[in-house]
N, C-alpha and C. Protein backbone atom coordinates (compact mmCIF):
# COMPACT_ATOMS: atom_id res chain seq x y z
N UNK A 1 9.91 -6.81 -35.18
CA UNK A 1 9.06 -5.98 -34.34
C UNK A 1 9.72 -4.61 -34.21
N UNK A 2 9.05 -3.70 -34.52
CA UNK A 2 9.50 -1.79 -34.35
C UNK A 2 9.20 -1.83 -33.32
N UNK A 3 10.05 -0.46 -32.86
CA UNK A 3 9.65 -0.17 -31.71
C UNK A 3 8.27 0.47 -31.17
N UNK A 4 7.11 0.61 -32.05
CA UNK A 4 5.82 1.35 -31.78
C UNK A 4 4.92 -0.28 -31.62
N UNK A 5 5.30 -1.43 -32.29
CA UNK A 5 5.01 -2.52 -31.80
C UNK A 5 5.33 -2.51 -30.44
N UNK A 6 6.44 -2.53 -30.30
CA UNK A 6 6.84 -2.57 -28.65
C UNK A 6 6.32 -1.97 -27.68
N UNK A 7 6.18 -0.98 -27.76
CA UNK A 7 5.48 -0.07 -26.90
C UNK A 7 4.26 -0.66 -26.70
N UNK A 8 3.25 -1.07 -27.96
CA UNK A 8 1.89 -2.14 -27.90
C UNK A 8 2.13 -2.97 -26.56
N UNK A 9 3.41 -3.63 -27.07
CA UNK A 9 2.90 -4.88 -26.33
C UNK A 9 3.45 -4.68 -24.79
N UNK A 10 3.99 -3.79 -24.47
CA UNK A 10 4.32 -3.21 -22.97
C UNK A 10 2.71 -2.84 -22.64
N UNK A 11 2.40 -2.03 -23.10
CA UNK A 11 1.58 -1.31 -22.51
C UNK A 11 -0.28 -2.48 -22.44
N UNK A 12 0.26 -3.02 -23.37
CA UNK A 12 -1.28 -4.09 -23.62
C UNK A 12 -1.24 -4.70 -22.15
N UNK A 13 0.11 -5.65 -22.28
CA UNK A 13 0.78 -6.37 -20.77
C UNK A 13 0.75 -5.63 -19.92
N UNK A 14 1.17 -4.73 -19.49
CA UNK A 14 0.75 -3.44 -18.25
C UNK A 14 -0.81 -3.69 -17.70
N UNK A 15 -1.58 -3.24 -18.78
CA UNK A 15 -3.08 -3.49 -18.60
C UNK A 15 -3.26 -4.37 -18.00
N UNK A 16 -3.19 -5.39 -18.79
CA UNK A 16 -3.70 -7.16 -18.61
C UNK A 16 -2.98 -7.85 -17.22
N UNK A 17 -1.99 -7.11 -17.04
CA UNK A 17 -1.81 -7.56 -15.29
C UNK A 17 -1.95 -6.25 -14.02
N UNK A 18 -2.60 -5.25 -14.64
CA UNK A 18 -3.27 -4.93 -13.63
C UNK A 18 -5.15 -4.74 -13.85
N UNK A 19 -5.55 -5.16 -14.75
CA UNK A 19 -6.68 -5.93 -14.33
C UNK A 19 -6.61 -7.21 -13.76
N UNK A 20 -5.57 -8.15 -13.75
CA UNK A 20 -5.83 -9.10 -13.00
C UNK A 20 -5.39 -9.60 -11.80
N UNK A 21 -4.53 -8.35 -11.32
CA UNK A 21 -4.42 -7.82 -9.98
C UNK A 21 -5.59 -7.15 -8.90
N UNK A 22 -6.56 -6.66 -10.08
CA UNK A 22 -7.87 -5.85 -9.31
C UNK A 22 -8.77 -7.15 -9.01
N UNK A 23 -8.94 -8.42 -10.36
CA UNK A 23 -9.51 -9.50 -10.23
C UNK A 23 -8.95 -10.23 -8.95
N UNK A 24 -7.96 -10.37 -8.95
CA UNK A 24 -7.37 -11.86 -7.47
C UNK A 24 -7.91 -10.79 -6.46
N UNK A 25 -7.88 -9.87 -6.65
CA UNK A 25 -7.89 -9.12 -5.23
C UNK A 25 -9.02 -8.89 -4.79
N UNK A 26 -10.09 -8.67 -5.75
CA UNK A 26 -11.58 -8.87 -5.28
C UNK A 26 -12.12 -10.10 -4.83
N UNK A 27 -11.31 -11.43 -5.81
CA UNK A 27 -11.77 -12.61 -5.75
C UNK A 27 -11.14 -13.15 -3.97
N UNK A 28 -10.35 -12.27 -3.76
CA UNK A 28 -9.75 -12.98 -2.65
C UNK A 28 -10.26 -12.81 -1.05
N UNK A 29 -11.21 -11.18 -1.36
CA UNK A 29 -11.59 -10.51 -0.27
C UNK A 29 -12.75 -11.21 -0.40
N UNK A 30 -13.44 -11.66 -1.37
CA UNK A 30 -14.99 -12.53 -1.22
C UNK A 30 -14.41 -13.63 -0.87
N UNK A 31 -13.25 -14.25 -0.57
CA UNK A 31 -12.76 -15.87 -0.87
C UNK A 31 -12.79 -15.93 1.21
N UNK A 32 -12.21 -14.96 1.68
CA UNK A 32 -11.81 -14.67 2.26
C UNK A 32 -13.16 -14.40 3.34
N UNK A 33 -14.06 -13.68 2.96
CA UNK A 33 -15.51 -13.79 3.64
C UNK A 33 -15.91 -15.15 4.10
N UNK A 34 -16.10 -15.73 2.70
CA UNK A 34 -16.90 -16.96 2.71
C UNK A 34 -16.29 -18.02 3.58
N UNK A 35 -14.94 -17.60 3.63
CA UNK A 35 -14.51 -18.55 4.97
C UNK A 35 -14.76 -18.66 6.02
N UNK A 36 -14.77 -16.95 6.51
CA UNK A 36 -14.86 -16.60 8.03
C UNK A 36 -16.42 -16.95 8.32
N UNK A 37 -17.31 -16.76 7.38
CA UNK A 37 -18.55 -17.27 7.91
C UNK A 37 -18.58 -18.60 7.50
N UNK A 38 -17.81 -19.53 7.58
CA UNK A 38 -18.09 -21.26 7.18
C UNK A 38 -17.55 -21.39 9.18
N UNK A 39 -16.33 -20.75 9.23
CA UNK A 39 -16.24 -21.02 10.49
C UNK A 39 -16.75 -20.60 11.72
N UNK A 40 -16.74 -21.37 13.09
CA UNK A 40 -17.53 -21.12 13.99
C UNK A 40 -16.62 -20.17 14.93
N UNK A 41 -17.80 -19.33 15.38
CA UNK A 41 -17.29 -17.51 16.02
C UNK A 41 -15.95 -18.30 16.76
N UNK A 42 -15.48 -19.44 17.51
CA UNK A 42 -14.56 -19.08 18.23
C UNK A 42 -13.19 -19.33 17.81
N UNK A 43 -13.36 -18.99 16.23
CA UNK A 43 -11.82 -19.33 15.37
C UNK A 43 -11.68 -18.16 15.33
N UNK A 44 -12.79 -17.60 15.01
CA UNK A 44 -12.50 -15.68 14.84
C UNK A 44 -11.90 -14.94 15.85
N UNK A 45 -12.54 -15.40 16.93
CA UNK A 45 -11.72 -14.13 18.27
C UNK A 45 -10.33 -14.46 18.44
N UNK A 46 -9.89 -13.13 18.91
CA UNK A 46 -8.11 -13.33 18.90
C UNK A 46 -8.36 -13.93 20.68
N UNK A 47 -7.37 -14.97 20.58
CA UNK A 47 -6.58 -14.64 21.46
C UNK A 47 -4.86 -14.72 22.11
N UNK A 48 -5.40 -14.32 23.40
CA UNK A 48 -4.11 -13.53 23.99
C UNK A 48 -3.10 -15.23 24.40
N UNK A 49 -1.78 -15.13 24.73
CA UNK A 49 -0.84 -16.21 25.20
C UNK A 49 -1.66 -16.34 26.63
N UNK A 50 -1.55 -17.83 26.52
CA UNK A 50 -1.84 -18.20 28.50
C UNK A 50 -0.60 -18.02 28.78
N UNK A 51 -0.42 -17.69 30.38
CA UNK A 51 0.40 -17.93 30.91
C UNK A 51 0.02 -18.59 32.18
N UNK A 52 1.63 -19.65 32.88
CA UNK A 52 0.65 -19.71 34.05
C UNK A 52 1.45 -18.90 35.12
N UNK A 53 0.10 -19.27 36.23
CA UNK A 53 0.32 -18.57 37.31
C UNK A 53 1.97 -18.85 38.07
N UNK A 54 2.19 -17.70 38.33
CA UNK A 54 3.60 -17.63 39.40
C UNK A 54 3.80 -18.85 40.53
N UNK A 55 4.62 -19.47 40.72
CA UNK A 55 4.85 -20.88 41.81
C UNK A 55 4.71 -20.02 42.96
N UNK A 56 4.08 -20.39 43.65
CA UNK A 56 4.16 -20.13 45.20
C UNK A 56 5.29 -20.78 45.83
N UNK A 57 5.68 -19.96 46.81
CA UNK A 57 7.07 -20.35 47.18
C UNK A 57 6.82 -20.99 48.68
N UNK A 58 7.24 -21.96 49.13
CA UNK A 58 7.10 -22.79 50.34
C UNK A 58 8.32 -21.69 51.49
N UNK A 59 7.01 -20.80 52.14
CA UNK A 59 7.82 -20.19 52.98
C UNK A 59 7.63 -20.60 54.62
N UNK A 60 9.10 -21.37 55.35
CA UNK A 60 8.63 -21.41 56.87
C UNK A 60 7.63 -20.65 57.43
């Protein structure tokens, strides 16, 4: 293999993994939809930590 072969096959491979970086990444943002609408609205909302309330203190 010369080096103008080489360069081919860098640059072919370059390509071929960033088209299939643009592919997972589209495939992932539709993958990624189709979930959030399989699940029901109250997986979606964030929420916040409970905490509980402060002990009341037994004062004479």
């Amino acid at each position: 293999m010369n080096f103008a072969e080489l360069i081919q096959v860098i640059g072919l491979s370059a390509l071929l993994t960033l088209a299939l970086i643009v592919a997972l990444t589209r495939f992932g943002r539709h993958l990624l939809a189709v979930v959030q609408a399989l699940l029901p609205p109250r997986y979606l909302k964030p929420q916040g930590v409970r905490r509980r309330a402060p002990a009341k203190s037994e004062a004479p």
